[in-house]
C-alpha atoms as a PDB file:
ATOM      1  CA  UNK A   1       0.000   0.000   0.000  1.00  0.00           C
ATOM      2  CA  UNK A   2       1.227   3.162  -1.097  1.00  0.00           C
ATOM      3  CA  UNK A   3       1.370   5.719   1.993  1.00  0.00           C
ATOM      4  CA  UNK A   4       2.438   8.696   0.119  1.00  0.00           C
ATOM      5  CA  UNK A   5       6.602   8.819   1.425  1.00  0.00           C
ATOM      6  CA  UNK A   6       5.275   9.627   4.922  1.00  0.00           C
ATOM      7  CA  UNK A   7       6.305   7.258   7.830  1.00  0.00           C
ATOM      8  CA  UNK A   8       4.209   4.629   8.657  1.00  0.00           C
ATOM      9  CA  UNK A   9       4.124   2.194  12.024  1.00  0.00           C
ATOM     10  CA  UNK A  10       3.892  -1.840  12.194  1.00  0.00           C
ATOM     11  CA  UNK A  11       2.592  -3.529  15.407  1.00  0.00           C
ATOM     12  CA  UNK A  12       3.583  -6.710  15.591  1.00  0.00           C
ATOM     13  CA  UNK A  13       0.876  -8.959  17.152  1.00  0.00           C
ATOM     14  CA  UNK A  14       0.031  -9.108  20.062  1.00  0.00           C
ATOM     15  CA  UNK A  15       1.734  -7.075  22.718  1.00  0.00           C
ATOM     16  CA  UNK A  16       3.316  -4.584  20.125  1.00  0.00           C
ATOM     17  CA  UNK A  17      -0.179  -3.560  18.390  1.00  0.00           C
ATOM     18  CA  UNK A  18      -1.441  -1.642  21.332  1.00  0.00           C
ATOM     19  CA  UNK A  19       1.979   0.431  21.938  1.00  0.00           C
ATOM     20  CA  UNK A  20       2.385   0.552  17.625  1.00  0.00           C
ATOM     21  CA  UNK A  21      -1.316   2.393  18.504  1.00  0.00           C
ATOM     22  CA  UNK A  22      -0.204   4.569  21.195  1.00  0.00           C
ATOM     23  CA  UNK A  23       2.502   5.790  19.029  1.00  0.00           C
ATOM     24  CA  UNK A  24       0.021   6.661  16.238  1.00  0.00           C
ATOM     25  CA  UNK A  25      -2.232   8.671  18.478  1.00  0.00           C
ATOM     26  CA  UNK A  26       0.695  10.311  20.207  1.00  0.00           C
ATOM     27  CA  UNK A  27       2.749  11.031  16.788  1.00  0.00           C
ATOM     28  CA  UNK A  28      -1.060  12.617  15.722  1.00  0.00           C
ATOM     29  CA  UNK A  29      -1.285  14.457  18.845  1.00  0.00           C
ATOM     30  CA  UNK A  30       2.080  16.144  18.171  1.00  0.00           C
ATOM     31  CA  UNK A  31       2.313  16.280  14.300  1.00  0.00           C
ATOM     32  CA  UNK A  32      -1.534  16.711  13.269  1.00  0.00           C
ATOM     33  CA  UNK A  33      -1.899  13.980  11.146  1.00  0.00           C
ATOM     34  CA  UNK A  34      -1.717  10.285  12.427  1.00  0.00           C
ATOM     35  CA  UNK A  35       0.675   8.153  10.539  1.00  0.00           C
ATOM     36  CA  UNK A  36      -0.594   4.607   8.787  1.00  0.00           C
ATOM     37  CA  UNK A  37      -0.533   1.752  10.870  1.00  0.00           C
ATOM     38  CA  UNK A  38      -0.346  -2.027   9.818  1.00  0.00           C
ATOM     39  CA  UNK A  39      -0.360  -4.984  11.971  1.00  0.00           C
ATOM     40  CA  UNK A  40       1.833  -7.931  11.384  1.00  0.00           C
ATOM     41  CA  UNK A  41       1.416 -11.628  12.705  1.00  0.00           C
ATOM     42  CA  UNK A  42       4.908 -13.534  12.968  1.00  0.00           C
ATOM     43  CA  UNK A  43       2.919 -17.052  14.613  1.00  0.00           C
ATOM     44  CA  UNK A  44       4.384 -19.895  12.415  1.00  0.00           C
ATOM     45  CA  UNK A  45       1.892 -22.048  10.307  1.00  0.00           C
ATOM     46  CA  UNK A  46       1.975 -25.856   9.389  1.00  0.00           C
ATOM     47  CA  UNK A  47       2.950 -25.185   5.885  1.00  0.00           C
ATOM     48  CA  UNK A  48       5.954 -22.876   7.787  1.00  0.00           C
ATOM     49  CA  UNK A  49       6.999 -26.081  10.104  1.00  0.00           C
ATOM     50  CA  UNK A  50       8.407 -28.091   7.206  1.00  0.00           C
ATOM     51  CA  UNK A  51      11.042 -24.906   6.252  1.00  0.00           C
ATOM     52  CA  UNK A  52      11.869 -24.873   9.943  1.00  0.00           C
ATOM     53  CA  UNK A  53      13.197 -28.442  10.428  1.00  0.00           C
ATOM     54  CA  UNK A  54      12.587 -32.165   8.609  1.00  0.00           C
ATOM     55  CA  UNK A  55      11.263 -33.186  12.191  1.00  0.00           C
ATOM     56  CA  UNK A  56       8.704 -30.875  13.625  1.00  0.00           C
END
């Protein structure tokens, strides 16, 4: 997604989404405008096991 050059933030699930949405309201507070914000699960799937190691 195309956020215009202007900084965006990336919570990663689940304890850094609220402070990623802290930081937006706070960075809106000071600056205006609040920046994009995009959440990002790193949990590993079964199709991701098999990458990881021939013995799960």
């Amino acid at each position: 997604t195309d956020v215009g050059g202007k900084p965006c933030l990336v919570g990663i699930r689940t304890r850094g989404v609220p402070l990623a949405q802290r930081l937006q309201k706070k960075i809106g507070e000071i600056q205006g405008e609040e920046p994009a914000l995009g959440l990002l699960d790193i949990n590993l799937y079964r199709d991701d096991v098999s990458q990881i190691s021939d013995h799960p």
